[in-house]
Protein backbone atom coordinates (compact mmCIF):
# COMPACT_ATOMS: atom_id res chain seq x y z
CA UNK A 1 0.00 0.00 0.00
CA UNK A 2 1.22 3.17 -1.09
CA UNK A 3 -1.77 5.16 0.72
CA UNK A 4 -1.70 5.68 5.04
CA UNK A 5 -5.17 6.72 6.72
CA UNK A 6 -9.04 6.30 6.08
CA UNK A 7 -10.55 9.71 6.65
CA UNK A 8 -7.29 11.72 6.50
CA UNK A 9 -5.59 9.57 3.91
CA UNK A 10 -1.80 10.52 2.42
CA UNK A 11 -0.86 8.84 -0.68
CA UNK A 12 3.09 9.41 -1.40
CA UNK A 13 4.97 8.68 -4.63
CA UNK A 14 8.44 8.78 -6.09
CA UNK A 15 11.65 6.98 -5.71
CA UNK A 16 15.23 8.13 -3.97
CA UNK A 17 16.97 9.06 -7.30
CA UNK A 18 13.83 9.94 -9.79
CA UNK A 19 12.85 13.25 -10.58
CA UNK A 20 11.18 13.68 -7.43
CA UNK A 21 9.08 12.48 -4.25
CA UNK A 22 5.64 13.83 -3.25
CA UNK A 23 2.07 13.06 -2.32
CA UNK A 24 -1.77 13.46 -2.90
CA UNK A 25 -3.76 14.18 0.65
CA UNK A 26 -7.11 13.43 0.47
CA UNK A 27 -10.33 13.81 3.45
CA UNK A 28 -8.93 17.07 4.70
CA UNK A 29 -11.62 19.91 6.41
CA UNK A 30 -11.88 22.81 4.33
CA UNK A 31 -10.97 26.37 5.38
CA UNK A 32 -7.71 25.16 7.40
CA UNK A 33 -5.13 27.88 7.43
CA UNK A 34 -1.80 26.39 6.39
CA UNK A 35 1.40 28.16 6.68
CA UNK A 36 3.71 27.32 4.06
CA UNK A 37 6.55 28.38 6.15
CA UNK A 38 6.14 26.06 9.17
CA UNK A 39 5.73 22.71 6.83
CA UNK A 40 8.90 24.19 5.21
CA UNK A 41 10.25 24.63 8.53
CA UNK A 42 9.68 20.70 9.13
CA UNK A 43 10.61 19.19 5.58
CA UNK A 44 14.00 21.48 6.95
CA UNK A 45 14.38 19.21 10.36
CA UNK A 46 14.28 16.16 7.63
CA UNK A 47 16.57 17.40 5.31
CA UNK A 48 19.95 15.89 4.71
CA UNK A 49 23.14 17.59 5.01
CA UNK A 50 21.82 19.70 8.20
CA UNK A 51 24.69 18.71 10.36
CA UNK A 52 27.82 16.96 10.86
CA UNK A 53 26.36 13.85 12.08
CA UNK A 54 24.02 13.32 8.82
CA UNK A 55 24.49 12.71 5.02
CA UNK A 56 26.46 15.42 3.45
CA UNK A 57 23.58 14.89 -0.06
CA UNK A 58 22.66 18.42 -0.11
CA UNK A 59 19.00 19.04 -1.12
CA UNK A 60 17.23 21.84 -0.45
CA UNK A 61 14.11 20.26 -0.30
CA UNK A 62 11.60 22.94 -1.13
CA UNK A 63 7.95 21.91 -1.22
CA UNK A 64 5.52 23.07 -4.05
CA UNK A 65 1.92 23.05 -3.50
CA UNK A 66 0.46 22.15 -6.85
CA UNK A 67 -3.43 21.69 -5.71
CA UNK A 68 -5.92 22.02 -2.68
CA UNK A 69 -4.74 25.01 -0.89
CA UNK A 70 -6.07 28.91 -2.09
CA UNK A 71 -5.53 32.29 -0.21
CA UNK A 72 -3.83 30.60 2.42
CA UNK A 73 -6.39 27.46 3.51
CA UNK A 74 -7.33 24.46 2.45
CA UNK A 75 -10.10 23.53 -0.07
CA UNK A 76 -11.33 20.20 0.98
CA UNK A 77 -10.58 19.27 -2.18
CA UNK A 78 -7.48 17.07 -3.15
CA UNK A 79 -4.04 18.62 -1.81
CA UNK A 80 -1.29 17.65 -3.87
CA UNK A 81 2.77 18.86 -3.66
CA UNK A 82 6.28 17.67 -4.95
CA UNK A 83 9.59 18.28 -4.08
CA UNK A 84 12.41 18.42 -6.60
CA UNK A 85 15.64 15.60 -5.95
CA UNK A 86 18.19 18.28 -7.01
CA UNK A 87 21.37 16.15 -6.44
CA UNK A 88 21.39 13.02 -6.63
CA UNK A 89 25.06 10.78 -7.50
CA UNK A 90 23.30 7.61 -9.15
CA UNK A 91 26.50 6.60 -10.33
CA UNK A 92 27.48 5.58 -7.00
CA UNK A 93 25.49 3.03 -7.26
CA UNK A 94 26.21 1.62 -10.52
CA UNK A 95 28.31 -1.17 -9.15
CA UNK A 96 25.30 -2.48 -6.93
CA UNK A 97 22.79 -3.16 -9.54
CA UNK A 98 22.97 -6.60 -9.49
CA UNK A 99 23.97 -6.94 -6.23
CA UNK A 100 21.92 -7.63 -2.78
CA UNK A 101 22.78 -5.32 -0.08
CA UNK A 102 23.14 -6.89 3.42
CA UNK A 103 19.67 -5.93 5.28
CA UNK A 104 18.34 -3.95 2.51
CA UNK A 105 15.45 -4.62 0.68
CA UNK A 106 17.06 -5.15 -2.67
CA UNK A 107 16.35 -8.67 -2.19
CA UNK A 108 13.02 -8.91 -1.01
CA UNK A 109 11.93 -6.09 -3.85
CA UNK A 110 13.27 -8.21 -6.52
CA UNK A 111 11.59 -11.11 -5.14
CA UNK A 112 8.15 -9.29 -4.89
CA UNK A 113 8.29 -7.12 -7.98
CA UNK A 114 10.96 -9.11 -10.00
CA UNK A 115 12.41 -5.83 -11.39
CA UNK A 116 13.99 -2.80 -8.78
CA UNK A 117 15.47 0.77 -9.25
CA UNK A 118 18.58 -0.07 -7.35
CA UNK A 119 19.90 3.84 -7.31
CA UNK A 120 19.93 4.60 -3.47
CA UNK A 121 17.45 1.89 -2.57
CA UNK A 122 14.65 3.36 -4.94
CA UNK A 123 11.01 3.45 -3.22
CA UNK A 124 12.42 1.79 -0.23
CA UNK A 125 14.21 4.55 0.41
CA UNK A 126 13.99 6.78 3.70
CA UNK A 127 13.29 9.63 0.95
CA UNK A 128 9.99 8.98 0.81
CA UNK A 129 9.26 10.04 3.99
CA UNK A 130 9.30 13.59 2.54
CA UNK A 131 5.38 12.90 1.83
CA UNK A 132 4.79 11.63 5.28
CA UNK A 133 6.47 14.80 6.62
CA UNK A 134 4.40 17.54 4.33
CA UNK A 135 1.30 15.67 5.25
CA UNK A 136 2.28 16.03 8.77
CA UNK A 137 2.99 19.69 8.97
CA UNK A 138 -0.49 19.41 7.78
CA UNK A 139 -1.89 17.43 10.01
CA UNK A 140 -0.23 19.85 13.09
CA UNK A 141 -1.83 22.47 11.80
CA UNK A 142 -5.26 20.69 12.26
CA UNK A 143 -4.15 19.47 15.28
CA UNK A 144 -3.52 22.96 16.94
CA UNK A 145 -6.41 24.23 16.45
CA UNK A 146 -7.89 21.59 19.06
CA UNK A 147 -5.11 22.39 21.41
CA UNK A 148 -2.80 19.33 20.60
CA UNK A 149 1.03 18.88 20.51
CA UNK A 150 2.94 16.28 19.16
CA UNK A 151 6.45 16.49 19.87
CA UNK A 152 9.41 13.33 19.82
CA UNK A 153 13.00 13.36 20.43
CA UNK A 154 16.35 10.93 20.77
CA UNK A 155 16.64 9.75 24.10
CA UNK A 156 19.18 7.04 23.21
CA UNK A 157 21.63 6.46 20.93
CA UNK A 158 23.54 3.06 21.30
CA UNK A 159 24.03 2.67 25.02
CA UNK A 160 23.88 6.26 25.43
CA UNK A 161 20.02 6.91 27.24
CA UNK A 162 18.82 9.61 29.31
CA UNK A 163 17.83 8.21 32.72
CA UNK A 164 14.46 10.74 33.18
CA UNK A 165 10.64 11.21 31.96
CA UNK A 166 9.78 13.06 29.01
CA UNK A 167 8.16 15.23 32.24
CA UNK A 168 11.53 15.67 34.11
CA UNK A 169 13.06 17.09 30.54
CA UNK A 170 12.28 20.79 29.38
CA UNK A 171 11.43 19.39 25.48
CA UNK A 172 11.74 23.38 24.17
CA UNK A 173 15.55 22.70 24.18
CA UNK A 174 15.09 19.68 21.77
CA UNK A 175 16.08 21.62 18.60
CA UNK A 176 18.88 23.27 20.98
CA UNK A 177 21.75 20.27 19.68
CA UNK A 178 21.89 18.63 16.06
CA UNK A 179 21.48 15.69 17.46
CA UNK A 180 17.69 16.17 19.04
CA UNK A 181 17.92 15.11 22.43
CA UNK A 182 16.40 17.53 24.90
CA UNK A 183 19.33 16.59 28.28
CA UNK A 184 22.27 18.97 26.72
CA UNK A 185 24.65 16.74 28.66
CA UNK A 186 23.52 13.68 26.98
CA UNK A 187 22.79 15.10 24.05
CA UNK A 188 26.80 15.80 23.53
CA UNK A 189 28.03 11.69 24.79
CA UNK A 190 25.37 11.36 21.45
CA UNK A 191 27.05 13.37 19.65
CA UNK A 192 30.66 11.82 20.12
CA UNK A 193 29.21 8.77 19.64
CA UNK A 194 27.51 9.29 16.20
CA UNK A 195 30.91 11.45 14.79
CA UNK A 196 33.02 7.70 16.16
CA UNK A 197 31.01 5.52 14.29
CA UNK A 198 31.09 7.60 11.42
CA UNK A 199 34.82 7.46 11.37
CA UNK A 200 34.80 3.99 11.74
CA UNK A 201 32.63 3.85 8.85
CA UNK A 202 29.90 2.19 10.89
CA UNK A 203 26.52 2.87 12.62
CA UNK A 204 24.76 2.85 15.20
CA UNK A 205 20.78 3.00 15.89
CA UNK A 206 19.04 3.97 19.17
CA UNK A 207 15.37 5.26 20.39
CA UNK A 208 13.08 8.29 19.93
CA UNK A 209 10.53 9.28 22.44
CA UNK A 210 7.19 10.68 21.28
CA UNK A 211 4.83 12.79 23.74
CA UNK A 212 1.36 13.98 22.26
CA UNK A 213 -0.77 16.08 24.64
CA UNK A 214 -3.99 17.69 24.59
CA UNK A 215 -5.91 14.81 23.33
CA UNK A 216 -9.29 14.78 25.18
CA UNK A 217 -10.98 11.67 26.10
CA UNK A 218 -12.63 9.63 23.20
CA UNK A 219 -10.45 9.40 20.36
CA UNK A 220 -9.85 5.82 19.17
CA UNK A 221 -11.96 2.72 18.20
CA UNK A 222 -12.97 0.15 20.41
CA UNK A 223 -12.25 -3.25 18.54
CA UNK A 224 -9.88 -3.02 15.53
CA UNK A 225 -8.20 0.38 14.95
CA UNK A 226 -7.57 1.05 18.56
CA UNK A 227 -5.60 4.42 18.93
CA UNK A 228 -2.49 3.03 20.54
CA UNK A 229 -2.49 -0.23 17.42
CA UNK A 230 -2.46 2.62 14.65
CA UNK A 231 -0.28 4.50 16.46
CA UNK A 232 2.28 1.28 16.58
CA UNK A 233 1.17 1.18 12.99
CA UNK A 234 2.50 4.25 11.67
CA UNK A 235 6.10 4.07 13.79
CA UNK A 236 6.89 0.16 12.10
CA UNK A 237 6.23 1.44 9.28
CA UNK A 238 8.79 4.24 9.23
CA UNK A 239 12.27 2.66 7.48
CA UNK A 240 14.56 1.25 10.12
CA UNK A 241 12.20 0.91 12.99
CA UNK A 242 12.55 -2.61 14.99
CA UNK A 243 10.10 -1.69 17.59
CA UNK A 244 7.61 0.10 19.18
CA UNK A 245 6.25 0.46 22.79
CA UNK A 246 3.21 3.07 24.46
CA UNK A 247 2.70 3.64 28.66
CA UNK A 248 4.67 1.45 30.53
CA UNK A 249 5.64 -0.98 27.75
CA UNK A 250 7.53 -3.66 28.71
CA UNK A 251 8.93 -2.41 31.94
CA UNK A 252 4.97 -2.90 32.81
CA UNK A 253 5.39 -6.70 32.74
CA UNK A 254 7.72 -6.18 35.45
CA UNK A 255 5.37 -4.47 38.00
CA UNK A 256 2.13 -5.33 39.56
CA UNK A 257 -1.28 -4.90 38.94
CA UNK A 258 -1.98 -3.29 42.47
CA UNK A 259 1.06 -0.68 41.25
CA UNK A 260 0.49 -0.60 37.70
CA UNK A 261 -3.48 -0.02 37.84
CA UNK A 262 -3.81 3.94 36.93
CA UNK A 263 -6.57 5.25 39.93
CA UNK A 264 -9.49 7.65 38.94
CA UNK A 265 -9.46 11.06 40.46
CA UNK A 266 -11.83 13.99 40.33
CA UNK A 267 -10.36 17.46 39.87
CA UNK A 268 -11.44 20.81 38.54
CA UNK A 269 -10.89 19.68 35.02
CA UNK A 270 -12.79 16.51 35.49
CA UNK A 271 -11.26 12.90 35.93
CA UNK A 272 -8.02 12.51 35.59
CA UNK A 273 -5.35 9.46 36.76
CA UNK A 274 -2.83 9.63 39.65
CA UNK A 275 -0.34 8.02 37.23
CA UNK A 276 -0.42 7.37 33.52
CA UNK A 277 1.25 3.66 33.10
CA UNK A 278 -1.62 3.36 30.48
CA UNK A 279 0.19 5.81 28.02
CA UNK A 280 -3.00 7.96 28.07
CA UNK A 281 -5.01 5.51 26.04
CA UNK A 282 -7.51 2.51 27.48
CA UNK A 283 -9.34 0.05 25.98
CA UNK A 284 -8.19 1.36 22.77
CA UNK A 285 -9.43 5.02 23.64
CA UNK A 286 -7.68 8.11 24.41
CA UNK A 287 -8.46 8.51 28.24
CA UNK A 288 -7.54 12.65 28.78
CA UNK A 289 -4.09 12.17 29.92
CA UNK A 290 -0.68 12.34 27.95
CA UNK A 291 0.27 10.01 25.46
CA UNK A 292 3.75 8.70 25.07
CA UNK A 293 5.64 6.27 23.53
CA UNK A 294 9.03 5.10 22.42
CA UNK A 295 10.54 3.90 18.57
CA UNK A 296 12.93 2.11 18.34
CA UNK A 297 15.67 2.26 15.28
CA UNK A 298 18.59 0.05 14.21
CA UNK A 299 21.56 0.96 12.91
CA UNK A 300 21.25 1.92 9.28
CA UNK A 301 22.55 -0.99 7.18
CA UNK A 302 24.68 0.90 4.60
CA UNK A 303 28.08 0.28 5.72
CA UNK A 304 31.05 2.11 3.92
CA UNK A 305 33.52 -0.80 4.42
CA UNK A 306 34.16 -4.14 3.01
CA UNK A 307 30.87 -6.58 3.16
CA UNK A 308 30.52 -10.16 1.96
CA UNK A 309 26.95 -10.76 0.33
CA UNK A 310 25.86 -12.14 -3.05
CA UNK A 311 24.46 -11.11 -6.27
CA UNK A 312 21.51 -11.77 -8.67
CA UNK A 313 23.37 -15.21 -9.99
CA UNK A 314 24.44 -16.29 -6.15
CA UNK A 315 27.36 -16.09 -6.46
CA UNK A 316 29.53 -14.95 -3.70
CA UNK A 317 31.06 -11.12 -3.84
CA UNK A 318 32.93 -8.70 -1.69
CA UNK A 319 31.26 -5.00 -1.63
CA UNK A 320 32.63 -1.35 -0.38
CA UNK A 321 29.83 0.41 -1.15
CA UNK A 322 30.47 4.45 -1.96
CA UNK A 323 27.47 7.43 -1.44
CA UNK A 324 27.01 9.64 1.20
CA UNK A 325 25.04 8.23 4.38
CA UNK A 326 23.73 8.94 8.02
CA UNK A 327 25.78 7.47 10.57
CA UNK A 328 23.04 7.33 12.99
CA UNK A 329 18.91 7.95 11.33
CA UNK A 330 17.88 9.25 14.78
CA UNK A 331 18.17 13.17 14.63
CA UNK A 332 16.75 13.18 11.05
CA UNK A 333 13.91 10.60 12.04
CA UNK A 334 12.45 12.73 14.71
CA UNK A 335 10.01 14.51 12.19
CA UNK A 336 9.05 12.20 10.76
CA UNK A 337 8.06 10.13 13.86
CA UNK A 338 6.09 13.34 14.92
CA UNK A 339 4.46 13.77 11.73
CA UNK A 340 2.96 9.65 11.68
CA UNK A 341 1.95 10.26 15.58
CA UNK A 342 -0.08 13.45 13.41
CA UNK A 343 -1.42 11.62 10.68
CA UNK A 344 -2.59 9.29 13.59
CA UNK A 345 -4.20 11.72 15.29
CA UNK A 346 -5.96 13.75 12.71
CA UNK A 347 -7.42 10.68 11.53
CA UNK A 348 -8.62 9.58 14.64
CA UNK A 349 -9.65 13.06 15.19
CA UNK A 350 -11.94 12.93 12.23
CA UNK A 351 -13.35 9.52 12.71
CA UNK A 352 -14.89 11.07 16.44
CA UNK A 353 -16.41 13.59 14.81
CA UNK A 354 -18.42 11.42 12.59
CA UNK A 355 -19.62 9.29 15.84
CA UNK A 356 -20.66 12.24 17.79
CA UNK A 357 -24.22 13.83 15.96
């Protein structure tokens, strides 16, 4: 499926080294003001060659609107946008057309298709996720406008972690580092960490956190399509993710029900929990209460050292692949986990609406 969403649905197109990568959204409310400049401000966070620690492929990444949005809002009708690959080195990968990458999908596209662009990894590649990113920004912008926030960040790379909450951390100085991580102390071990394993031409993977608050009770669906499954949903299927956990995850196995059981209080707002192990959703529902979960990413598989693997007539071969690579996905990958938690929530959003008369 090249399409994410039922109500709020994104439909993304394009391959790595084509002309270009973009995406059709469809189901959006009319009269939404969009600011261009904050969903260029995002597809910027994305972007390669933004730091040190990420791919030196420089593209500027500039998003044209080509449907769906007039005098500054959206139609309702169809929204549709591009952006431009401006420089891509296909040659690079010349020497890997016939060739299967270890833990790429080269292999498993061939066998499903029987036919692959091979140039950077084609429609597997993390490029795509410019669509998701747009549609995002997008889906923000709805979001705000009902008073919620989604915001993510790296809180480990390697064996680097911070030891607090996403509530002990001040998550304003999260774009304070290149490397995303809101504890500047940590943030720099990170850093070191990423800029070693790029000299060692090697990588190295880690986790992002994602908080969303301001979701009021209600949002979700009761059987299939509960908030916290889509939600899992949209992270595995962002390129490189191995895992995904919401509330107390699996540290919850390790606790009691008497201690893990979130109690019911009254307040001035209305109910609310003493503690959130549930990850602010229950029963498939959002519950009031903050929503948070953690991604989990391995280390990218493109290796710029020697590799043994084999190609399309099995036999044996020796690769040192050449092209310019992240180290470490995580500080790039934070948008985009932010703008699938979005997509999420619009949808869901949408779908409540339609219950309530």
């Amino acid at each position: 499926m090249n399409t994410f969403g039922k109500i709020f649905r994104l439909t993304s197109f394009g391959e790595s080294h084509g002309r270009g990568v973009g995406g059709i959204i469809d189901g959006s409310p009319s009269g939404i003001p969009i600011d261009p400049a904050f969903i260029q401000s995002e597809l910027d966070r994305r972007k390669p060659g933004q730091s040190r620690i990420t791919t030196q492929r420089m593209e500027g990444d500039q998003v044209e609107f080509l449907s769906g949005i007039f005098e500054g809002k959206t139609l309702g009708t169809p929204i549709s946008f591009v952006v431009w690959n401006k420089d891509q080195h296909s040659g690079d990968y010349s020497g890997l057309k016939d060739i299967y990458r270890p833990s790429h999908a080269d292999y498993t596209y061939q066998q499903k298709y029987g036919f692959r662009d091979y140039r950077g990894g084609g429609r597997s590649s993390a490029r795509e996720t410019i669509a998701r990113v747009v549609a995002g920004a997008v889906a923000k912008q709805i979001l705000r406008l009902k008073g919620v926030e989604v915001r993510a960040y790296v809180s480990s790379v390697h064996d680097i972690e911070i030891k607090k909450s996403y509530k002990e951390l001040d998550l304003s100085l999260t774009e304070g580092n290149i490397v995303r991580c809101p504890d500047p102390e940590t943030a720099q071990k990170m850093i070191e960490c990423i800029e070693q394993a790029g000299r060692d031409h090697d990588t190295v993977g880690g986790v992002i956190t994602g908080v969303i608050t301001g979701v009021p009770p209600g949002w979700g669906e009761p059987v299939f399509n509960k908030l916290h499954a889509d939600l899992g949903f949209a992270m595995l299927g962002i390129n490189a993710v191995k895992g995904f956990e919401y509330g107390s995850g699996f540290a919850g196995t390790r606790m009691k029900g008497s201690v893990h059981n979130d109690v019911f209080i009254s307040g001035e707002k209305g109910i609310h929990t003493l503690t959130n192990h549930s990850g602010g959703i229950q029963g498939g529902i959002s519950n009031g209460e903050d929503i948070y979960f953690k991604v989990a990413f391995k280390p990218i598989a493109t290796l710029l050292r020697e590799q043994q693997t084999v190609d399309t007539s099995l036999r044996q071969v020796t690769i040192n692949p050449r092209g310019r690579h992240d180290p470490c996905v995580l500080p790039r990958a934070v948008p985009i986990v932010e703008s699938m938690a979005a997509l999420v929530l619009v949808d869901h959003y949408l779908l409540q609406t339609r219950n309530i008369v």
